[in-house]
Every structure is written in C-alpha cells, then in structure tokens.
PDB file of N, CA and C in Angstrom:
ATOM      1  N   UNK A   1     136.036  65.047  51.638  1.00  0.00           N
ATOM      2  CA  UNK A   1     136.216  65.310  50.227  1.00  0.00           C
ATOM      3  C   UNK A   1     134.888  65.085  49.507  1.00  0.00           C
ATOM      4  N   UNK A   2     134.911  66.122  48.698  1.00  0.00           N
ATOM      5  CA  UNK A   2     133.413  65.560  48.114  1.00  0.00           C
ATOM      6  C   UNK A   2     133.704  64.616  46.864  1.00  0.00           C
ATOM      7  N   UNK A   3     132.583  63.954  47.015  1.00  0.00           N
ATOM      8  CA  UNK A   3     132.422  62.607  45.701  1.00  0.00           C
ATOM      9  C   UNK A   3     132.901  62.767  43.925  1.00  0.00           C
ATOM     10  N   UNK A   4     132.932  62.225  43.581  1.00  0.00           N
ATOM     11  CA  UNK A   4     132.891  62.442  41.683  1.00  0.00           C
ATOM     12  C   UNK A   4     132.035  61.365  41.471  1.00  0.00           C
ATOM     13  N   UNK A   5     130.925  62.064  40.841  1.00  0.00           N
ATOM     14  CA  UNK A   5     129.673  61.070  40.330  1.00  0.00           C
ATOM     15  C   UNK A   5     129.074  61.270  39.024  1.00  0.00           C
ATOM     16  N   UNK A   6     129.166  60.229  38.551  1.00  0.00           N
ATOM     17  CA  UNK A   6     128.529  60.037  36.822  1.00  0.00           C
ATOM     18  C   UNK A   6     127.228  60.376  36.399  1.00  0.00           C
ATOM     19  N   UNK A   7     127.754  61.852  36.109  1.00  0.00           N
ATOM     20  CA  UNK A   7     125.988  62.880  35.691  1.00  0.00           C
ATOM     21  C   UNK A   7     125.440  61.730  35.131  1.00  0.00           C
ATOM     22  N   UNK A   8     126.520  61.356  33.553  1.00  0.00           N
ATOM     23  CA  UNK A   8     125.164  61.065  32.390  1.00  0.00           C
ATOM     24  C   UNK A   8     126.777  60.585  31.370  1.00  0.00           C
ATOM     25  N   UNK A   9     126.179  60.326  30.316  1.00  0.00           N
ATOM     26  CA  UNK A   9     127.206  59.745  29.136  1.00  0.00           C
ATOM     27  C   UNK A   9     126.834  60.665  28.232  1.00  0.00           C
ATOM     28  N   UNK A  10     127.655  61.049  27.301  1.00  0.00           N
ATOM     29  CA  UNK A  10     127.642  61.799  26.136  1.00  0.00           C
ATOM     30  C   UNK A  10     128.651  61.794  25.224  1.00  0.00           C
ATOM     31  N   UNK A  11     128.046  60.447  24.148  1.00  0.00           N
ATOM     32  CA  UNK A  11     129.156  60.102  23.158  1.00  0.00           C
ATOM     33  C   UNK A  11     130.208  59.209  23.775  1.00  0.00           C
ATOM     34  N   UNK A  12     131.478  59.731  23.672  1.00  0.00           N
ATOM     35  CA  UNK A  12     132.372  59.631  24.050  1.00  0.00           C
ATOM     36  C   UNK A  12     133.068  59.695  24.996  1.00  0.00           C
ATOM     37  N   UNK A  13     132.058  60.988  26.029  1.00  0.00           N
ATOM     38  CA  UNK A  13     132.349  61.812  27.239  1.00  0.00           C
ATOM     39  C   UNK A  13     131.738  60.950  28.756  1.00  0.00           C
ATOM     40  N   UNK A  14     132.285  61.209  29.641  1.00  0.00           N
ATOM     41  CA  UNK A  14     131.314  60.849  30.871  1.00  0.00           C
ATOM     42  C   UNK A  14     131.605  62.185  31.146  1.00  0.00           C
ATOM     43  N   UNK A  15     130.351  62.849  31.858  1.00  0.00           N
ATOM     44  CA  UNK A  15     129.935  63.997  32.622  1.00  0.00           C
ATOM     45  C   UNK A  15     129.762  63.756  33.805  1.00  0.00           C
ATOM     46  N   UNK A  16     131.264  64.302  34.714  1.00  0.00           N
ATOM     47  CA  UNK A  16     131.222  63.881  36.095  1.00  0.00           C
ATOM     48  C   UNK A  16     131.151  65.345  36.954  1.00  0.00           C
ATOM     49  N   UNK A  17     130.003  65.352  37.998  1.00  0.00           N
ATOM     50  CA  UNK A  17     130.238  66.236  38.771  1.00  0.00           C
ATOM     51  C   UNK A  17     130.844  65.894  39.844  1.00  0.00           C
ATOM     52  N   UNK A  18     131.220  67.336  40.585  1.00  0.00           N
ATOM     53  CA  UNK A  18     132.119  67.252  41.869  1.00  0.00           C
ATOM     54  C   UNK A  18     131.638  68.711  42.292  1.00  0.00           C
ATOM     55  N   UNK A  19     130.786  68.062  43.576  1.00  0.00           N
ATOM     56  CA  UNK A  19     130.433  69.221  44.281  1.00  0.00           C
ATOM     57  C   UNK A  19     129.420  70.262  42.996  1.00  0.00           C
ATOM     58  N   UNK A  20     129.714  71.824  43.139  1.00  0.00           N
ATOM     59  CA  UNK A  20     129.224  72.460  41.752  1.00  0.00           C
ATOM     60  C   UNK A  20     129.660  72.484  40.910  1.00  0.00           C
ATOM     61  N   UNK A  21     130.847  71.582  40.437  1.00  0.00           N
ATOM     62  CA  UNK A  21     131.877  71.629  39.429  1.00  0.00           C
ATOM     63  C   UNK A  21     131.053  70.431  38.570  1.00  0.00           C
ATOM     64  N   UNK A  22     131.515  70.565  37.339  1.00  0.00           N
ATOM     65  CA  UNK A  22     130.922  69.413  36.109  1.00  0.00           C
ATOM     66  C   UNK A  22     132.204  69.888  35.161  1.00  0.00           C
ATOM     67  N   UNK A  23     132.636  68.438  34.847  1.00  0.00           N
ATOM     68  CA  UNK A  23     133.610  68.225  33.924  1.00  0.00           C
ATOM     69  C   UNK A  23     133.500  67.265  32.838  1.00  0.00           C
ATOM     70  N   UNK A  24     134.360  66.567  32.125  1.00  0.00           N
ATOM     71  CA  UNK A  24     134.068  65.580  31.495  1.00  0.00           C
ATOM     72  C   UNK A  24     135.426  64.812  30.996  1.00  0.00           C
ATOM     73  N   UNK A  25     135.481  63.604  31.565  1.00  0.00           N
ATOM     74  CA  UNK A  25     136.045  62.387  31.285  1.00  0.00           C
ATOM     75  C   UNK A  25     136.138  61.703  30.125  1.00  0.00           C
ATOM     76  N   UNK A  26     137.209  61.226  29.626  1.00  0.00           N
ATOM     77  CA  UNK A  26     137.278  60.375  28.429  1.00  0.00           C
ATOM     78  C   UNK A  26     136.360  58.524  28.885  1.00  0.00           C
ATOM     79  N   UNK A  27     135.108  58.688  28.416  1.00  0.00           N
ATOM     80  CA  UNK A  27     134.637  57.316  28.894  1.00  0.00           C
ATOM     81  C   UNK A  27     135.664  55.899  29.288  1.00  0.00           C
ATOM     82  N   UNK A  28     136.188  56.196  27.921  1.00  0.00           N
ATOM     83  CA  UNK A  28     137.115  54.730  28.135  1.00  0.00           C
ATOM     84  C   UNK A  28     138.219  54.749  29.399  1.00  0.00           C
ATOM     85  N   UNK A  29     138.426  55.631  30.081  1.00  0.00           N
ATOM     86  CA  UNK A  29     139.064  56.347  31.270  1.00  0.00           C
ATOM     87  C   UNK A  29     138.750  55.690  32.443  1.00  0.00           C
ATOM     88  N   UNK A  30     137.062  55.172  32.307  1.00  0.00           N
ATOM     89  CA  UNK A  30     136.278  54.825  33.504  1.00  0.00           C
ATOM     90  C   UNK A  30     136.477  52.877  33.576  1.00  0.00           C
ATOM     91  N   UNK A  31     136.364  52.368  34.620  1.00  0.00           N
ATOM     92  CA  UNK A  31     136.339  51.256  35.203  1.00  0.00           C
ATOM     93  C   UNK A  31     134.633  50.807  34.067  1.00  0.00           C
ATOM     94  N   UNK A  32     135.253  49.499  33.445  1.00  0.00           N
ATOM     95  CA  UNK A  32     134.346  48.717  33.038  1.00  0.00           C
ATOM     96  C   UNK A  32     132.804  48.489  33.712  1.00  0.00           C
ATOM     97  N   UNK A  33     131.618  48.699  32.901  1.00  0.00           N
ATOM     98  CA  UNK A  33     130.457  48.543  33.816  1.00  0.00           C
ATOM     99  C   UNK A  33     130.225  49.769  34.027  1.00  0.00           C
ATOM    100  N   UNK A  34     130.956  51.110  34.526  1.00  0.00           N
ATOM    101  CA  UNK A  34     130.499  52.362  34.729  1.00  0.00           C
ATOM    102  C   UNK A  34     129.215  53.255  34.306  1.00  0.00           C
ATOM    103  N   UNK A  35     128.313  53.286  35.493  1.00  0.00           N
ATOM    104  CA  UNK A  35     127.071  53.448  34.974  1.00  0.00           C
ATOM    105  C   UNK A  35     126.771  55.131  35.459  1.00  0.00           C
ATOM    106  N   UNK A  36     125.288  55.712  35.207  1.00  0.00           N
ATOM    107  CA  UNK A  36     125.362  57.292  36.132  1.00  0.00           C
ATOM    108  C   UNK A  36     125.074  56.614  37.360  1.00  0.00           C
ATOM    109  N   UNK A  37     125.256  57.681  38.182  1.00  0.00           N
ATOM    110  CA  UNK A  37     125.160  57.787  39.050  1.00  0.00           C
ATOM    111  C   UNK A  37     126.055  56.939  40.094  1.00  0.00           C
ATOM    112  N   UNK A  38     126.962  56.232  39.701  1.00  0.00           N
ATOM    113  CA  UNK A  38     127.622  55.631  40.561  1.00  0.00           C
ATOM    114  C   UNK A  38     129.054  56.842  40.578  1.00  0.00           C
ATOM    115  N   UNK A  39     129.771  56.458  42.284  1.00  0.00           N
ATOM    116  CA  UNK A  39     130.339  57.655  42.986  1.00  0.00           C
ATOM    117  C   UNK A  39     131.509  56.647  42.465  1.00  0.00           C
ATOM    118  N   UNK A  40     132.635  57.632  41.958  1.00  0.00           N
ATOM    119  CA  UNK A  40     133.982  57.285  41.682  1.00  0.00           C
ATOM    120  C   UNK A  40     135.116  57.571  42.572  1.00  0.00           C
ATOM    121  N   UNK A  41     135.938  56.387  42.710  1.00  0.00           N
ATOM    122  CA  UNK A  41     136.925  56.649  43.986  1.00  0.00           C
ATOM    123  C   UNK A  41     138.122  57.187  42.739  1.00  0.00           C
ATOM    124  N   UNK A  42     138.837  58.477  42.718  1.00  0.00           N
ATOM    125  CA  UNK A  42     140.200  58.645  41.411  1.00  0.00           C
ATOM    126  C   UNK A  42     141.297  59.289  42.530  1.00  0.00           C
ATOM    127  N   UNK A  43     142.121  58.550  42.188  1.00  0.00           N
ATOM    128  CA  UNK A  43     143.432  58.792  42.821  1.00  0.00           C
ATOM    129  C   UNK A  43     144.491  58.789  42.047  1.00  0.00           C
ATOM    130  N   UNK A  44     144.594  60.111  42.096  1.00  0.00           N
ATOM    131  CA  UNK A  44     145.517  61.002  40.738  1.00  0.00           C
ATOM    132  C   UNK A  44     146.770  60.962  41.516  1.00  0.00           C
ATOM    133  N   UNK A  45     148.713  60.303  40.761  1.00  0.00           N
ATOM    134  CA  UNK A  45     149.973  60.778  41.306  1.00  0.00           C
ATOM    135  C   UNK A  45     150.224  60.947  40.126  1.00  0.00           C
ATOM    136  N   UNK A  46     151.976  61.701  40.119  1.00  0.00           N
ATOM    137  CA  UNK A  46     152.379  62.028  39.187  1.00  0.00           C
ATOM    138  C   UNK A  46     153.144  61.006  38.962  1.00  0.00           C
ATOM    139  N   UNK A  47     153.574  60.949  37.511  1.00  0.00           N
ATOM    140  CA  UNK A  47     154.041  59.583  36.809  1.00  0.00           C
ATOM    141  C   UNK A  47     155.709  60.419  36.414  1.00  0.00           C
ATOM    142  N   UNK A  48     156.299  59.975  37.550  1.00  0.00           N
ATOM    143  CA  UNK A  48     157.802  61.157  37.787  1.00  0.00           C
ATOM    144  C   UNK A  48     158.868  60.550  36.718  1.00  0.00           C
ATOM    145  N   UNK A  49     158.657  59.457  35.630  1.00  0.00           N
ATOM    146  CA  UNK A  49     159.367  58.739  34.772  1.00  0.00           C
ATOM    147  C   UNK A  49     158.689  59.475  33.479  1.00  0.00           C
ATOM    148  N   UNK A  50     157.333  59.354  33.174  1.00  0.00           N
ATOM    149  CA  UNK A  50     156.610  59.618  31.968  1.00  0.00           C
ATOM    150  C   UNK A  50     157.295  61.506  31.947  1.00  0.00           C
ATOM    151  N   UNK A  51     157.462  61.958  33.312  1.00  0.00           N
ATOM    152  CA  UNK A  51     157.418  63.527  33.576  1.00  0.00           C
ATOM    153  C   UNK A  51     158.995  63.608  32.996  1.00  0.00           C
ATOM    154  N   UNK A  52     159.763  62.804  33.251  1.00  0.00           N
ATOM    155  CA  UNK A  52     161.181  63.434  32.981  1.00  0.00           C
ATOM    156  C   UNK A  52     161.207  63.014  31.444  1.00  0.00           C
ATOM    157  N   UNK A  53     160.572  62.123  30.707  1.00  0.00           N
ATOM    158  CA  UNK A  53     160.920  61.605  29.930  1.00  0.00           C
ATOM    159  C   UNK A  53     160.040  62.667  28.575  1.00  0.00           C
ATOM    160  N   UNK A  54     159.021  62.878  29.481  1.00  0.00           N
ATOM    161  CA  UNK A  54     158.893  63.993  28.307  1.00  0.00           C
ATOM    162  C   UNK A  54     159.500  65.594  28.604  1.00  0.00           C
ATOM    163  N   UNK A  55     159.767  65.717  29.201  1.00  0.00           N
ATOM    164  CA  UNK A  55     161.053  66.981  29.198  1.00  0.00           C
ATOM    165  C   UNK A  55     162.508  66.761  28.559  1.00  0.00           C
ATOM    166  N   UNK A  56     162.423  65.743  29.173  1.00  0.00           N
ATOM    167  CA  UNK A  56     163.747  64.978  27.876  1.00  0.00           C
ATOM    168  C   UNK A  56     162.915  65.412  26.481  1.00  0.00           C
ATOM    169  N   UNK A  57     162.493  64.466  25.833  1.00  0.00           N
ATOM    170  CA  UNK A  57     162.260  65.053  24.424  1.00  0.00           C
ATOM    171  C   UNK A  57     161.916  66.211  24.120  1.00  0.00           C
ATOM    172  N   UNK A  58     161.008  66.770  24.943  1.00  0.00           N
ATOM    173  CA  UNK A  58     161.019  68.782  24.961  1.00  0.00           C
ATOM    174  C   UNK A  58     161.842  69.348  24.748  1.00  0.00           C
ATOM    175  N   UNK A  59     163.275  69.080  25.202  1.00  0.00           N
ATOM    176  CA  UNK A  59     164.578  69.530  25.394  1.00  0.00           C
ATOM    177  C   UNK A  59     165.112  69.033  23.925  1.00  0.00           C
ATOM    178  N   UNK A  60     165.209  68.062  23.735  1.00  0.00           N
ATOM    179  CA  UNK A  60     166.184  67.584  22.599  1.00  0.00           C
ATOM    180  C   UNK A  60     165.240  68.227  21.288  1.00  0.00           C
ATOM    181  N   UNK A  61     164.010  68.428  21.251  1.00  0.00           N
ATOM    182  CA  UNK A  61     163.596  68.966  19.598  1.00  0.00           C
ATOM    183  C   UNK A  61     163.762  70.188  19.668  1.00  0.00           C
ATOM    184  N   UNK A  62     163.727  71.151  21.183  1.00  0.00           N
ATOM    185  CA  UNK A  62     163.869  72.735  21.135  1.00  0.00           C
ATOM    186  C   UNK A  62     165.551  72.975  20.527  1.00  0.00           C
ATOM    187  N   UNK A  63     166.585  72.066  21.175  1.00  0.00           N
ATOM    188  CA  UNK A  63     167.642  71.749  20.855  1.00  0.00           C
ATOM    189  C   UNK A  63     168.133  71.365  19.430  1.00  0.00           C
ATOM    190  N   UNK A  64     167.257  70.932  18.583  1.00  0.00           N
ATOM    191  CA  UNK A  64     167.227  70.606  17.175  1.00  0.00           C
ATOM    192  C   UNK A  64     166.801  71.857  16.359  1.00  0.00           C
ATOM    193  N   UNK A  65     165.655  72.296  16.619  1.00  0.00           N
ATOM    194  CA  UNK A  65     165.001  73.717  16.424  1.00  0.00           C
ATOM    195  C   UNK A  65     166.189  74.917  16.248  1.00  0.00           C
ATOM    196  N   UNK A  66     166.742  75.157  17.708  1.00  0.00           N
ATOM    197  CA  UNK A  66     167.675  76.502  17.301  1.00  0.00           C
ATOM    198  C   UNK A  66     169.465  75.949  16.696  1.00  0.00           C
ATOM    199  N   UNK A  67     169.642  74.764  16.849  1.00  0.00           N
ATOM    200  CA  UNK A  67     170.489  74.366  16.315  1.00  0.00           C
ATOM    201  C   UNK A  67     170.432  74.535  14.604  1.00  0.00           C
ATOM    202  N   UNK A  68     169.577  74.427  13.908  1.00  0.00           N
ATOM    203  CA  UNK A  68     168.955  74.756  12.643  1.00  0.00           C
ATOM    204  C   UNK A  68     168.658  76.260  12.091  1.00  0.00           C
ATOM    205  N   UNK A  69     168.721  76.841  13.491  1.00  0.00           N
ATOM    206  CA  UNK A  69     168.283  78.464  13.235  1.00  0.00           C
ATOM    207  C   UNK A  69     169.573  79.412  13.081  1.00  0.00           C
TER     208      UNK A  69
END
C-alpha cells in the first residue's frame, strides 16, 4: 500500500499525498505533534450506528416534507 505523507500545512488544511494523488485533511483530524513529512498510518471503517442513525433522520424529515405536501 502506498504511504499518506504530510506535503505541508495550509491554514487549516494538511496536504497529504498518496502516491500521485494530493488531497487535503482537516488539520485538527491529525494526531497531535503532526509534522510534514511524517508517513500516516489511517484506518478508515464504517461507523454502522452513526450510518443507520442518519438514515433514520433522512427518512423521518423526507417523511415530514411530503406529509406537508
């Protein structure tokens, strides 16, 4: 897998590349101390409670919406 490494800071942003890809991170996102050039380990799952729970409310305001219409 290739790395995610801290181009540079900008503002608010961290500018992380991956491979030829460059994106940008919400700083406060990053592990305290986070400097450039250091390689980031991110291990992304899905949060299957936060996921139902906002389809729940998706559901109940679309549900409010045509109930009104």
């Amino acid at each position: 897998m290739k790395p995610f490494i801290i181009d540079r800071f900008e503002g608010q942003w961290a500018v992380i590349e991956y491979g030829d890809d460059v994106f940008n991170l919400p700083k406060e996102t990053l592990p305290e101390g986070s400097k450039e050039g250091d390689v980031l380990d991110i291990n992304i799952k899905v949060d299957e409670d936060a996921t139902r729970a906002r389809k729940e409310r998706i559901q109940r305001m679309a549900d409010r919406l045509f109930e009104e219409g």
